[in-house]
Structures are given as C-alpha cells and as structure tokens.
C-alpha atoms as a PDB file:
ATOM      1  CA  UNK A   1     137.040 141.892 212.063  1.00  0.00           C
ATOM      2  CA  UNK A   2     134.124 143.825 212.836  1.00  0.00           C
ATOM      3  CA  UNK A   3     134.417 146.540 214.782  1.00  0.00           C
ATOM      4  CA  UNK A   4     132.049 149.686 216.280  1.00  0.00           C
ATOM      5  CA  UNK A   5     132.168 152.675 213.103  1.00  0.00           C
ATOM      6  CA  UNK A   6     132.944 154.740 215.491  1.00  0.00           C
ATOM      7  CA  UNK A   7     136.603 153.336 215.985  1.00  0.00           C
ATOM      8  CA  UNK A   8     137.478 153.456 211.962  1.00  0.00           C
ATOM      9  CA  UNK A   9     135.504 156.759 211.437  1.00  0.00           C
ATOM     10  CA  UNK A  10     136.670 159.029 214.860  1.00  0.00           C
ATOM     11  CA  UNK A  11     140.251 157.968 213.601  1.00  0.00           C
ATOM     12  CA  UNK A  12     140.242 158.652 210.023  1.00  0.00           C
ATOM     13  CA  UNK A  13     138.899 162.424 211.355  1.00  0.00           C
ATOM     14  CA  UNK A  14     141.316 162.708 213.695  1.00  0.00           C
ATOM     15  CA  UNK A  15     144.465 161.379 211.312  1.00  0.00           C
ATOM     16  CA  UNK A  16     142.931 163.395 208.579  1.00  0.00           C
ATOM     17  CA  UNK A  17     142.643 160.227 205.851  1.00  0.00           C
ATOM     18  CA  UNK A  18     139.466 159.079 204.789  1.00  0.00           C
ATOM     19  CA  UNK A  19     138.097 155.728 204.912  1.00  0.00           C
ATOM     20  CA  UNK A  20     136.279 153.860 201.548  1.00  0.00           C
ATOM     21  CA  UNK A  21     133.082 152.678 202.161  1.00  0.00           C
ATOM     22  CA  UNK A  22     132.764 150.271 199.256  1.00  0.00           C
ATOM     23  CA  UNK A  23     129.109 148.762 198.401  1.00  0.00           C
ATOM     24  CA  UNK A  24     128.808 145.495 197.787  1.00  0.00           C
ATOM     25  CA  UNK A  25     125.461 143.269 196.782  1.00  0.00           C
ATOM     26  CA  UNK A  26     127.132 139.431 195.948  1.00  0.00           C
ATOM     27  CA  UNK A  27     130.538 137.175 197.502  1.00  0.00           C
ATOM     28  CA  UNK A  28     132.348 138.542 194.662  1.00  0.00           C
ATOM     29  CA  UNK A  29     132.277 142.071 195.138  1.00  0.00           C
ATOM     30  CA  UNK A  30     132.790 141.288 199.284  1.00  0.00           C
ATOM     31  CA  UNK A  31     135.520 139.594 199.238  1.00  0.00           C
ATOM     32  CA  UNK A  32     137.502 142.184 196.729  1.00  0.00           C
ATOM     33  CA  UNK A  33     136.672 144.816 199.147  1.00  0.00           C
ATOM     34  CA  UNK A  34     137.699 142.647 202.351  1.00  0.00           C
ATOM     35  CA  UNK A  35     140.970 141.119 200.458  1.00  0.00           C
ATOM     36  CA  UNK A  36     142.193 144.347 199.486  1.00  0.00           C
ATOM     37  CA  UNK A  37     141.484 145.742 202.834  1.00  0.00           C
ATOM     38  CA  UNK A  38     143.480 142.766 204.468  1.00  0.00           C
ATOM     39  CA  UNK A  39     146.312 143.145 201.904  1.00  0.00           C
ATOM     40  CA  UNK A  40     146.679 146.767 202.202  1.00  0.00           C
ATOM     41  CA  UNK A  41     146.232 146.850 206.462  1.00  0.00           C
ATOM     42  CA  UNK A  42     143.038 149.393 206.319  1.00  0.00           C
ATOM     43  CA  UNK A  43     140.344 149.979 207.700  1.00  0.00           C
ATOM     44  CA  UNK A  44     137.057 149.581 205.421  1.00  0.00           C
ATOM     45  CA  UNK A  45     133.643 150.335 205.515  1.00  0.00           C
ATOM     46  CA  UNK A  46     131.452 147.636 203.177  1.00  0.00           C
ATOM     47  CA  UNK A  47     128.111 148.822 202.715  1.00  0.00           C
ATOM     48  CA  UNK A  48     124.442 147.552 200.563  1.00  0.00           C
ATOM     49  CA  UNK A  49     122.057 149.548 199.589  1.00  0.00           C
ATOM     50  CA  UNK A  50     118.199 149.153 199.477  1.00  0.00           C
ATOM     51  CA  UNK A  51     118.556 147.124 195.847  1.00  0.00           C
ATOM     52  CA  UNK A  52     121.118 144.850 197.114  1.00  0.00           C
ATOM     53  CA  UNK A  53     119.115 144.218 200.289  1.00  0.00           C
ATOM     54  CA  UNK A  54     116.406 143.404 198.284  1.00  0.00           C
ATOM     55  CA  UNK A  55     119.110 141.349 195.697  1.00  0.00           C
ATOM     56  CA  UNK A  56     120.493 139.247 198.250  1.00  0.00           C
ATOM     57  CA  UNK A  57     117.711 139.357 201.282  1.00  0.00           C
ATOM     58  CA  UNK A  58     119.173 141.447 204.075  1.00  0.00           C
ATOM     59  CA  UNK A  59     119.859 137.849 206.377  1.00  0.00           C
ATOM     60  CA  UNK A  60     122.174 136.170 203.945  1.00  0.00           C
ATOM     61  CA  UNK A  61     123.461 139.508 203.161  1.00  0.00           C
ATOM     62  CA  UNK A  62     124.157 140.332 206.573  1.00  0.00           C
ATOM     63  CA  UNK A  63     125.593 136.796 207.310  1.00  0.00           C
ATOM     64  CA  UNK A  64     128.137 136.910 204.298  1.00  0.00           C
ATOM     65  CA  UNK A  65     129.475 140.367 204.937  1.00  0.00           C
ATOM     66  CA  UNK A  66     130.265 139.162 209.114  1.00  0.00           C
ATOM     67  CA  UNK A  67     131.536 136.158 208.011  1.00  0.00           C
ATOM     68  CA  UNK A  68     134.220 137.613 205.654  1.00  0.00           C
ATOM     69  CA  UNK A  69     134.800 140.105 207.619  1.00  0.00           C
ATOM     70  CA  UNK A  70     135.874 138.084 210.644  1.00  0.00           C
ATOM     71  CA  UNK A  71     137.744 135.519 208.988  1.00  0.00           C
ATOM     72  CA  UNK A  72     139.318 136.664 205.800  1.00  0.00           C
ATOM     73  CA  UNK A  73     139.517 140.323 207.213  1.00  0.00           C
ATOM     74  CA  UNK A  74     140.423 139.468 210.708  1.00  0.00           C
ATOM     75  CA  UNK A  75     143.349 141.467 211.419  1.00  0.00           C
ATOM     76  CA  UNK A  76     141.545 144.702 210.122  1.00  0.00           C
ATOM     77  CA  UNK A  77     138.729 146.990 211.386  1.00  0.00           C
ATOM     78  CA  UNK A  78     135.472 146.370 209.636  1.00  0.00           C
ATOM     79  CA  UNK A  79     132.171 148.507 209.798  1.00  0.00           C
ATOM     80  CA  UNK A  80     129.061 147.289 208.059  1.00  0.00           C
ATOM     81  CA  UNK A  81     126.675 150.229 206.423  1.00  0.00           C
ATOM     82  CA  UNK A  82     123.655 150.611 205.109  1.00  0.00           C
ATOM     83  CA  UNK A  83     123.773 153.102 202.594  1.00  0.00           C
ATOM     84  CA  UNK A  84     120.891 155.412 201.252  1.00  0.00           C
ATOM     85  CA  UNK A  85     118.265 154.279 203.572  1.00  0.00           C
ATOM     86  CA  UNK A  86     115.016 155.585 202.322  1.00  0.00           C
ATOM     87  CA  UNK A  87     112.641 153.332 203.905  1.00  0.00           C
ATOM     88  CA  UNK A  88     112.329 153.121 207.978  1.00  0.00           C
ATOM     89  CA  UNK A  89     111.690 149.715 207.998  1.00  0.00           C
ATOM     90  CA  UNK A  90     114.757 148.967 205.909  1.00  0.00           C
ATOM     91  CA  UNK A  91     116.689 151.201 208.281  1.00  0.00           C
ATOM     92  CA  UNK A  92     114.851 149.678 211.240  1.00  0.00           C
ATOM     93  CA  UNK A  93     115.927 146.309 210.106  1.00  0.00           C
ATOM     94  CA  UNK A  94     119.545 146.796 209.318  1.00  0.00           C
ATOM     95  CA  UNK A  95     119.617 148.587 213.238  1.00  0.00           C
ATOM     96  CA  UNK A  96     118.236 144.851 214.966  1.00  0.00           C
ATOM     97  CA  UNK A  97     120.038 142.816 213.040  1.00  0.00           C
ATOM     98  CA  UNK A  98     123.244 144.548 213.904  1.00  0.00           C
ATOM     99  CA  UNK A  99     124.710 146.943 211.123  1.00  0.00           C
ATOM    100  CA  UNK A 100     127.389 149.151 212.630  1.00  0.00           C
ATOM    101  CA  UNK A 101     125.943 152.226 211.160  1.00  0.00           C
ATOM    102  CA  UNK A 102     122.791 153.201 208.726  1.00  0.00           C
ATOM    103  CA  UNK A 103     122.396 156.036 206.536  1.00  0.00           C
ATOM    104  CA  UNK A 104     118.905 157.571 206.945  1.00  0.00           C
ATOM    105  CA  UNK A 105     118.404 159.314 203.623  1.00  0.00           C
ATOM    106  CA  UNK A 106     115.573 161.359 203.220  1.00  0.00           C
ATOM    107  CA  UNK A 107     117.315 164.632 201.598  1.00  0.00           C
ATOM    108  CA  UNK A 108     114.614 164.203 198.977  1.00  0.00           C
ATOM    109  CA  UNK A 109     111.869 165.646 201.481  1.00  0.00           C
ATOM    110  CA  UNK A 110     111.357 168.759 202.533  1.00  0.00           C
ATOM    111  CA  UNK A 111     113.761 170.086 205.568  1.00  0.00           C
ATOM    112  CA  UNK A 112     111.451 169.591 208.225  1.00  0.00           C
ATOM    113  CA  UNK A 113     110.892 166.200 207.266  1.00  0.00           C
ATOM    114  CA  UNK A 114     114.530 165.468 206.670  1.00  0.00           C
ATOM    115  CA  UNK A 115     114.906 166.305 209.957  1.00  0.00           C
ATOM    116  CA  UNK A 116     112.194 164.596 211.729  1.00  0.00           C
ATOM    117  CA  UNK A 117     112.670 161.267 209.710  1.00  0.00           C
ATOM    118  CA  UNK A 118     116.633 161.647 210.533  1.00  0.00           C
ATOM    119  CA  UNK A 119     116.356 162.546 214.504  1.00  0.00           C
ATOM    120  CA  UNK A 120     113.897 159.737 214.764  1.00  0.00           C
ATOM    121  CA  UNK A 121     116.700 157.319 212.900  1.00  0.00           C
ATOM    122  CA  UNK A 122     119.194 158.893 215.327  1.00  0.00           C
ATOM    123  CA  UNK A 123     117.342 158.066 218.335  1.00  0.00           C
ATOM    124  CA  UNK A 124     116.898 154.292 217.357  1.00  0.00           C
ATOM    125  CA  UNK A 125     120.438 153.590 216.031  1.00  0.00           C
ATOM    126  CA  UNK A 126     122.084 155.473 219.603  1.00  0.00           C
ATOM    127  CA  UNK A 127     119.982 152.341 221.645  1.00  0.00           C
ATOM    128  CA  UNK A 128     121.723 150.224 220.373  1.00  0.00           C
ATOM    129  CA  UNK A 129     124.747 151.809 220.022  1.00  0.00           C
ATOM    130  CA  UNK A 130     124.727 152.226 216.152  1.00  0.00           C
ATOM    131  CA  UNK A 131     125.773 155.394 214.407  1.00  0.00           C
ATOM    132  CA  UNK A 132     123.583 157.072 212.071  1.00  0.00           C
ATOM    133  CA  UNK A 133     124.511 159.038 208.523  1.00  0.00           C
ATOM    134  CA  UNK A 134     121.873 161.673 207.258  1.00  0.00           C
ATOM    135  CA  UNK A 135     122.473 163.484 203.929  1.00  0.00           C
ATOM    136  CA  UNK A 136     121.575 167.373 203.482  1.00  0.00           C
ATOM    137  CA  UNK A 137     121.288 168.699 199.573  1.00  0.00           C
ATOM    138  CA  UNK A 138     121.394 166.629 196.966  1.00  0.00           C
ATOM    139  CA  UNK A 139     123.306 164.324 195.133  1.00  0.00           C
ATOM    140  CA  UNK A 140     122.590 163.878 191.609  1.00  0.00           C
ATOM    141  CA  UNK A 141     122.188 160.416 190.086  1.00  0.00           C
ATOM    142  CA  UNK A 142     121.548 159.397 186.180  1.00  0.00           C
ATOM    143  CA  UNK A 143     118.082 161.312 185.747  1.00  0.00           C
ATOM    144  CA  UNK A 144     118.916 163.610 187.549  1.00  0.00           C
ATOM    145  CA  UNK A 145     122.181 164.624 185.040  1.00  0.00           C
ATOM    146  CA  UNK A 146     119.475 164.875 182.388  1.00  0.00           C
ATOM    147  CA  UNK A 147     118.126 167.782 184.187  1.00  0.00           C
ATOM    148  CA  UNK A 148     121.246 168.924 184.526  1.00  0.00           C
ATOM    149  CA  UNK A 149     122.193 168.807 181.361  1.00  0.00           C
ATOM    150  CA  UNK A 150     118.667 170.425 179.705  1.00  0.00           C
ATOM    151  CA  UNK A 151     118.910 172.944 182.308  1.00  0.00           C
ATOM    152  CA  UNK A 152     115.826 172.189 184.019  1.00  0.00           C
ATOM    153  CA  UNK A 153     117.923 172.227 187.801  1.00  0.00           C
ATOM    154  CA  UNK A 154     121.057 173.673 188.741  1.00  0.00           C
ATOM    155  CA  UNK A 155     123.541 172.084 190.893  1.00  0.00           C
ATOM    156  CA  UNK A 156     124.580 175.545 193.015  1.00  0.00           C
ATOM    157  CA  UNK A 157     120.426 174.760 194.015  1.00  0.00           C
ATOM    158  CA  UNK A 158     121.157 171.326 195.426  1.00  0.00           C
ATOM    159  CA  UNK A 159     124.458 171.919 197.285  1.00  0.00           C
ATOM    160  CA  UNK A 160     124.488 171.846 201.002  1.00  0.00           C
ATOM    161  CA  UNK A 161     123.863 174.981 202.725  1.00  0.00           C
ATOM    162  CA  UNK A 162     126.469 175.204 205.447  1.00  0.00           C
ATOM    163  CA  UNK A 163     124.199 177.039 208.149  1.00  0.00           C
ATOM    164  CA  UNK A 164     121.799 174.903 207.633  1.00  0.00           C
ATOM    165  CA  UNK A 165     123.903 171.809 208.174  1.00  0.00           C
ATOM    166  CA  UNK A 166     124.798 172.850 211.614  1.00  0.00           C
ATOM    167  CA  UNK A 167     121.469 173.312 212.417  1.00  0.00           C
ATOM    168  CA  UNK A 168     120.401 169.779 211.276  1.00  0.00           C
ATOM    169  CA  UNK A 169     123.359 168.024 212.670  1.00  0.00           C
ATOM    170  CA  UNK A 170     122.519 170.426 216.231  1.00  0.00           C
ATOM    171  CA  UNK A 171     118.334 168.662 215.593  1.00  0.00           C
ATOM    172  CA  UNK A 172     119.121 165.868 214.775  1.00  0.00           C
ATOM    173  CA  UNK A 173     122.149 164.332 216.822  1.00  0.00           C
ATOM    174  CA  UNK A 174     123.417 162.419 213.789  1.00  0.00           C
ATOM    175  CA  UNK A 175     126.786 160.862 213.575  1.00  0.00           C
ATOM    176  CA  UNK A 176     128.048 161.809 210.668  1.00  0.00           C
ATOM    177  CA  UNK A 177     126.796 163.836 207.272  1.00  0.00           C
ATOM    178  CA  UNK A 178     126.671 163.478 203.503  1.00  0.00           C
ATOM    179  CA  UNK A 179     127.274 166.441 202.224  1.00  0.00           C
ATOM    180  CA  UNK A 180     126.314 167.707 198.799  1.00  0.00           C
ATOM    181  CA  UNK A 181     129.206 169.469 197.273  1.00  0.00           C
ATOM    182  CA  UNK A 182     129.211 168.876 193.289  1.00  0.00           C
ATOM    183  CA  UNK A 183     130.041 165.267 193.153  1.00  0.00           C
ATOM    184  CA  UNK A 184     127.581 163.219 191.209  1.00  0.00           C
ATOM    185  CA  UNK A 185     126.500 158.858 191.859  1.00  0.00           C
ATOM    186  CA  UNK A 186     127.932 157.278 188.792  1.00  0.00           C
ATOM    187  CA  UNK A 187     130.494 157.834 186.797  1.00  0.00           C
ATOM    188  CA  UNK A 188     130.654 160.640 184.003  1.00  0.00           C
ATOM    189  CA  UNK A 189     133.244 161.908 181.911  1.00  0.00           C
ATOM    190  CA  UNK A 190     133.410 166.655 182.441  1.00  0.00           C
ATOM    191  CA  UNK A 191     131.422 166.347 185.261  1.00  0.00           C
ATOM    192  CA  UNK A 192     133.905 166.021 188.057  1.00  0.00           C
ATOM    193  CA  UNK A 193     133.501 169.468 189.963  1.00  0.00           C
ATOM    194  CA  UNK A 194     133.879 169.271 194.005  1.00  0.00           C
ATOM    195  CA  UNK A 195     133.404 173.337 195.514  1.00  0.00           C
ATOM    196  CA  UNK A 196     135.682 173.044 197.943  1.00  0.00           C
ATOM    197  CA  UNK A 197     135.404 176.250 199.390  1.00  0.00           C
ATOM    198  CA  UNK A 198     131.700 175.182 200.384  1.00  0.00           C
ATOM    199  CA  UNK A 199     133.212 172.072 201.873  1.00  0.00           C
ATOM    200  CA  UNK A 200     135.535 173.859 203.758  1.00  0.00           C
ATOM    201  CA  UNK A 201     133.193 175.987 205.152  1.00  0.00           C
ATOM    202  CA  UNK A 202     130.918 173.319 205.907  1.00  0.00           C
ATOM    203  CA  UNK A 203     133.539 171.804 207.780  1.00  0.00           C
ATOM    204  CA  UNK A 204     133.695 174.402 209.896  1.00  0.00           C
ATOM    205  CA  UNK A 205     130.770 175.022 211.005  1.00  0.00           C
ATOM    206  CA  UNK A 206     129.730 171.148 211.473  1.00  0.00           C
ATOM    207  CA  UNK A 207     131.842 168.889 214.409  1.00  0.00           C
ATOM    208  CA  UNK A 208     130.701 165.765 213.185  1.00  0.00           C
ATOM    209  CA  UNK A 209     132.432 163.553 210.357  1.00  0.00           C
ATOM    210  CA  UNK A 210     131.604 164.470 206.303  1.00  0.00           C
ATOM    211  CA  UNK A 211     131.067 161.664 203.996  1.00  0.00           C
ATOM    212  CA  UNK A 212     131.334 162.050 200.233  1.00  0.00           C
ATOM    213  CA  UNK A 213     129.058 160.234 198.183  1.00  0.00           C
ATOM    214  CA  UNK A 214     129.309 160.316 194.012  1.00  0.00           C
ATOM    215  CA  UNK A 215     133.322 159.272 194.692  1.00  0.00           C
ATOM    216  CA  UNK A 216     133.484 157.134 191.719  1.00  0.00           C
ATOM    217  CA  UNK A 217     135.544 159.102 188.508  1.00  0.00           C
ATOM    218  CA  UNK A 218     137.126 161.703 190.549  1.00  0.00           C
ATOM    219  CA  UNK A 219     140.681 162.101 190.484  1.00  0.00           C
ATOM    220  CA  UNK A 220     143.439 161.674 193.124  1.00  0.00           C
ATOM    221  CA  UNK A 221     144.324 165.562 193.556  1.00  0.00           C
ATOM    222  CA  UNK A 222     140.231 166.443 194.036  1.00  0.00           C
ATOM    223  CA  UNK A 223     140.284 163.273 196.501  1.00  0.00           C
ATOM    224  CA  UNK A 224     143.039 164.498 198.569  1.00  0.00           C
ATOM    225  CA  UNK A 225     141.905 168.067 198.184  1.00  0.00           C
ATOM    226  CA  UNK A 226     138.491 166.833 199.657  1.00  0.00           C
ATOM    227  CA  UNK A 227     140.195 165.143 202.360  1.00  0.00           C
ATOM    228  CA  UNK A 228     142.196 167.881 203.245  1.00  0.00           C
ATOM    229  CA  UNK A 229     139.228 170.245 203.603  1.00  0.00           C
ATOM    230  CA  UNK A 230     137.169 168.159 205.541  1.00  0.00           C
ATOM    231  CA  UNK A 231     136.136 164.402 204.623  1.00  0.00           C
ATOM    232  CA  UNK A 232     136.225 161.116 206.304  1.00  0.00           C
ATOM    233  CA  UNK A 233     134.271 158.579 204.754  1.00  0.00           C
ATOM    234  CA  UNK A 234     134.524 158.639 200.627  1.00  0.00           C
ATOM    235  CA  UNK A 235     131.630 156.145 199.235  1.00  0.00           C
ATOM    236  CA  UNK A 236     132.881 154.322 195.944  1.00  0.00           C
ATOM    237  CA  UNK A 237     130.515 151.817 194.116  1.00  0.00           C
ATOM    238  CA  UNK A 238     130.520 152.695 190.068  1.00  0.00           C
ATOM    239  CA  UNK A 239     134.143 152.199 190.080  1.00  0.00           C
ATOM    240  CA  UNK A 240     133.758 148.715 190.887  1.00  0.00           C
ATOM    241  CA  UNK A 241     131.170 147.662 188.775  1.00  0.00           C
ATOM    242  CA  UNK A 242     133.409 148.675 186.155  1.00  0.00           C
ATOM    243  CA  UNK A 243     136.174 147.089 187.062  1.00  0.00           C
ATOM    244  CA  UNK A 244     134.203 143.901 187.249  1.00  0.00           C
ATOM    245  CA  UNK A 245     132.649 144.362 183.883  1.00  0.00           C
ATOM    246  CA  UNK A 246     135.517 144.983 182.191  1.00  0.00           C
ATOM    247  CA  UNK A 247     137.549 141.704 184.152  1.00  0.00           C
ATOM    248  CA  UNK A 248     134.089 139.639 182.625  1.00  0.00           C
ATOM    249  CA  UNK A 249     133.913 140.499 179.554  1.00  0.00           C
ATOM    250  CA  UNK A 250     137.451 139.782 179.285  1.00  0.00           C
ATOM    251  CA  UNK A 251     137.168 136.393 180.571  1.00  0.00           C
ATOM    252  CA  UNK A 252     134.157 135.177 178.339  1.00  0.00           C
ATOM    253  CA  UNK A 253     136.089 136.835 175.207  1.00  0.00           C
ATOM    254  CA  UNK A 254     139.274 135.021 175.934  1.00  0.00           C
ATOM    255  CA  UNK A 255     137.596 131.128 177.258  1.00  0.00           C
ATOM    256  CA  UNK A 256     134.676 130.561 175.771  1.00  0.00           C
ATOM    257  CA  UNK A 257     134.971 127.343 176.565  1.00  0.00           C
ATOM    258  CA  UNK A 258     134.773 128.094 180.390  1.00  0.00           C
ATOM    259  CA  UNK A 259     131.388 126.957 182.340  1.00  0.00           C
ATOM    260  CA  UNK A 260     133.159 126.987 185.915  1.00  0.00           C
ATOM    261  CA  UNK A 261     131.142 129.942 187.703  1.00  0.00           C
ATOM    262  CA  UNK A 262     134.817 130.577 189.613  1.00  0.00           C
ATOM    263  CA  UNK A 263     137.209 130.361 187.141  1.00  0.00           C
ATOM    264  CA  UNK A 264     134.862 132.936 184.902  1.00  0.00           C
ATOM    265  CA  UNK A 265     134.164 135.594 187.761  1.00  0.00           C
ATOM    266  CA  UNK A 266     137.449 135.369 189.468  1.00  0.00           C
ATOM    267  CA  UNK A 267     139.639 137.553 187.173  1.00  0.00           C
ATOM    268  CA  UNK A 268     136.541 140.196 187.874  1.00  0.00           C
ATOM    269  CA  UNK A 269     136.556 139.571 191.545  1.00  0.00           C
ATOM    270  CA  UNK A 270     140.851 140.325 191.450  1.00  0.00           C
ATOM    271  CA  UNK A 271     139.931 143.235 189.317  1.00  0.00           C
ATOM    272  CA  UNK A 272     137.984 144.646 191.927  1.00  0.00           C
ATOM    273  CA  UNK A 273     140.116 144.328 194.460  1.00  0.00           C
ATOM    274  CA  UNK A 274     142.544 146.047 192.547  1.00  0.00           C
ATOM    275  CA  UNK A 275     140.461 148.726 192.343  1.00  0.00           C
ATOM    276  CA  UNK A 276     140.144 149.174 196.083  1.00  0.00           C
ATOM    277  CA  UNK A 277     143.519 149.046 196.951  1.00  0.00           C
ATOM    278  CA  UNK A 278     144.142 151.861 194.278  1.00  0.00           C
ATOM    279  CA  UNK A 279     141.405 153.734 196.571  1.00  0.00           C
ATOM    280  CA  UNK A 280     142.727 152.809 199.571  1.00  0.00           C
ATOM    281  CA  UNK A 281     146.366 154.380 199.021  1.00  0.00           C
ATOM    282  CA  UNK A 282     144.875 157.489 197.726  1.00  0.00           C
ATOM    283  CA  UNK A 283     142.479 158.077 200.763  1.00  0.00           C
ATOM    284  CA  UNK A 284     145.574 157.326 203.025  1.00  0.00           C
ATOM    285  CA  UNK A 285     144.110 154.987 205.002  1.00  0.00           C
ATOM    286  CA  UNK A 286     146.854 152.015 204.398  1.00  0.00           C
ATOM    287  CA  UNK A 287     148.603 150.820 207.050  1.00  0.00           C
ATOM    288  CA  UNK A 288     146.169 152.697 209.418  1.00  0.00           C
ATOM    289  CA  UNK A 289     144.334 149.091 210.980  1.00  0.00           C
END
C-alpha cells in the first residue's frame, strides 16, 4: 500500500539495507515491480521520470501506480517518486497531486543555483509533507560516456565533493541526496567503478539518506559494498528494460502467430519481475515490509 517515504527510507538507514527504487513508464513494467515486491515482502520505491510523465500523462500515471500499489501490493510499503525532476512545474505537479517524494535535479547548474532551485523544492514538498531528493555532482549518462571516453571530462571532476554536500544538505533542508560516486545511468560493460572511500566519507559528513543512481550493471559485492558504506535508496531502470527486451523478442521469435497484446508482453512483464526480486535480495530489503 502506499505509505509516507519516510517510513521505507528512515528504516532501510537505520537496518542498513537499501531499498530499489525501480522506474516505471507503462502497466507492464508496474506491476513487475509491485508483484515482485509483494512476492518477496519488501518495501519498494516505483518511480517515472520526466519522459514517462510526458509518455503516460502524469494523471493516468499517477492513478495506475496508486491503484497497484494498494491492491496488488497491499500488504507492502509503497512510496511513489519522481525521479530527475528538472522542471519546477513537473516537480510542482507531482507535489499536488500527491507523490510521496520528488527528486529536484538541477546538479547541471551552477552550485548556487542547485541550491536555490533545491531549497525552494524543499520548502514546497515539507507543506505537504513530501520528501524531497536533490543530487550534487554528476552522473554520467550516454553522451556524456562519449566525453568520457575521448577524454574531453573526467569523472574524479564530476564526483561529489563531500564538504560541499554537507553544506548543501545544511542550505537546503533536503531529505535525502544523490550522490555522485562513479556509477554511470545505463548500462556499460568496464565501466563499473563506485569510490567508495568518497562515499564513505560522504557518509560521514552528511545525516541524511544517500541514494545511488546509475545502479543498473553493477555487481552484487559493489552493491553491498555501497550499502555498507552508506546507501539507502539504489535507483535501477536499464536493468529492466533489458529484461523486458530480451522476454519480447523472445516471444515474437517463438509465436509469430500471437496478436493477443497479453499473451505477447507477459513473458516480458514476468521477466521483469524477475529482475527485481534478484535486486531486492541483494539490497537486503526482503522480508523487511
């Protein structure tokens, strides 16, 4: 059922597990993520992003996610995120129409900015009771790994600077942070690298929750590692779209004759949902509803 972040997240810190936050942008993809959470008695955070928002429209969206949530997934805590927030009306809107928790990210700008632009996210999501996610450094995506690759930006540049997180997270009153610490959004073969000595000591100097974003690819040891030195939240999206990719194909190869919608995109929705549950034992947060 759905349920305040702040019950799944504060928890997860506290029992030192982490907790997947698992985007999702169609039924398919939902009810994987709320199935496996129901199967495997965990807590789960589903979350859309900007593009799915703007897939779906954020009402039907919205509607889909509660609904499963509170029906298939009613025994379980369920937190509903928007993730990578760029826009302030699209974080405005996901705060009124009731999202559990928004991710303000404007780690793109300048600091000052970040900080402005995340306080004044902070401030609207705490009237209503809503926790907010900013994101200090940066977290490479596809383009970006062709800078990375030519050499035109190095990734010790865009890692989060541990002082300077606990001075945004003191500005800004945020509820929890995304932390940049090597991990990249997709999924790429030699580029799994998390510092975890800069995690650690950004743990230490910040009080509030980490989140790590770019989960997708990593292995278990670096994801319990991770969790160990500091992390609560792990965000997982490429990992699924694989797994649902692969599952399709697979169908359409094998029954070619098949034009039922369901019967061709359910071995892709159980795919997925074998993917979560794979996530969810390795985060450690089965069994912990």
């Amino acid at each position: 059922m759905i349920v305040p972040i702040k019950q799944i997240i504060s928890k997860a810190k506290q029992k030192k597990y982490a907790v997947g936050a698992f985007n999702t942008s169609n039924l398919e993809i939902t009810l994987a993520i709320v199935r496996a959470a129901a199967k495997m008695r965990s807590p789960v955070i589903v979350q859309t992003s900007e593009s799915a928002i703007k897939y779906s429209n954020l009402e039907t969206l919205f509607g889909m996610i509660t609904n499963i949530a509170n029906t298939v997934g009613k025994k379980v805590p369920i937190a509903i995120h928007l993730d990578h927030g760029k826009n302030m009306s699209v974080v405005k809107d996901c705060i009124n129409i009731g999202y559990n928790s928004v991710h303000m990210d404007a780690s793109e700008k300048d600091y000052a900015t970040n900080v402005r632009m995340s306080r004044q996210a902070a401030q609207l999501g705490h009237r209503k009771k809503i926790w907010v996610q900013a994101e200090l450094g940066s977290i490479l995506g596809k383009e970006g790994m062709v800078k990375l690759e030519t050499g035109e930006i190095n990734m010790k540049d865009l890692m989060t600077d541990p002082y300077q997180a606990q001075d945004f997270v003191e500005k800004t009153k945020v509820d929890t942070l995304a932390v940049s610490v090597g991990t990249i959004h997709g999924s790429f073969k030699g580029v799994e690298r998390v510092d975890h000595r800069l995690l650690k000591k950004i743990a230490s100097l910040v009080n509030i929750p980490l989140v790590l974003h770019g989960g997708s690819g990593l292995n278990t040891g670096t994801f319990k590692k991770s969790i160990k030195n500091g992390i609560s939240v792990i965000n997982i999206d490429t990992n699924l779209r694989l797994a649902f990719k692969k599952a399709l194909k697979n169908s359409i190869k094998e029954s070619e004759d098949l034009i039922d919608p369901r019967k061709i995109l359910n071995p892709s929705t159980e795919a997925m949902q074998k993917e979560v549950e794979k996530m969810i034992k390795i985060f450690g947060s089965q069994n912990k509803a």
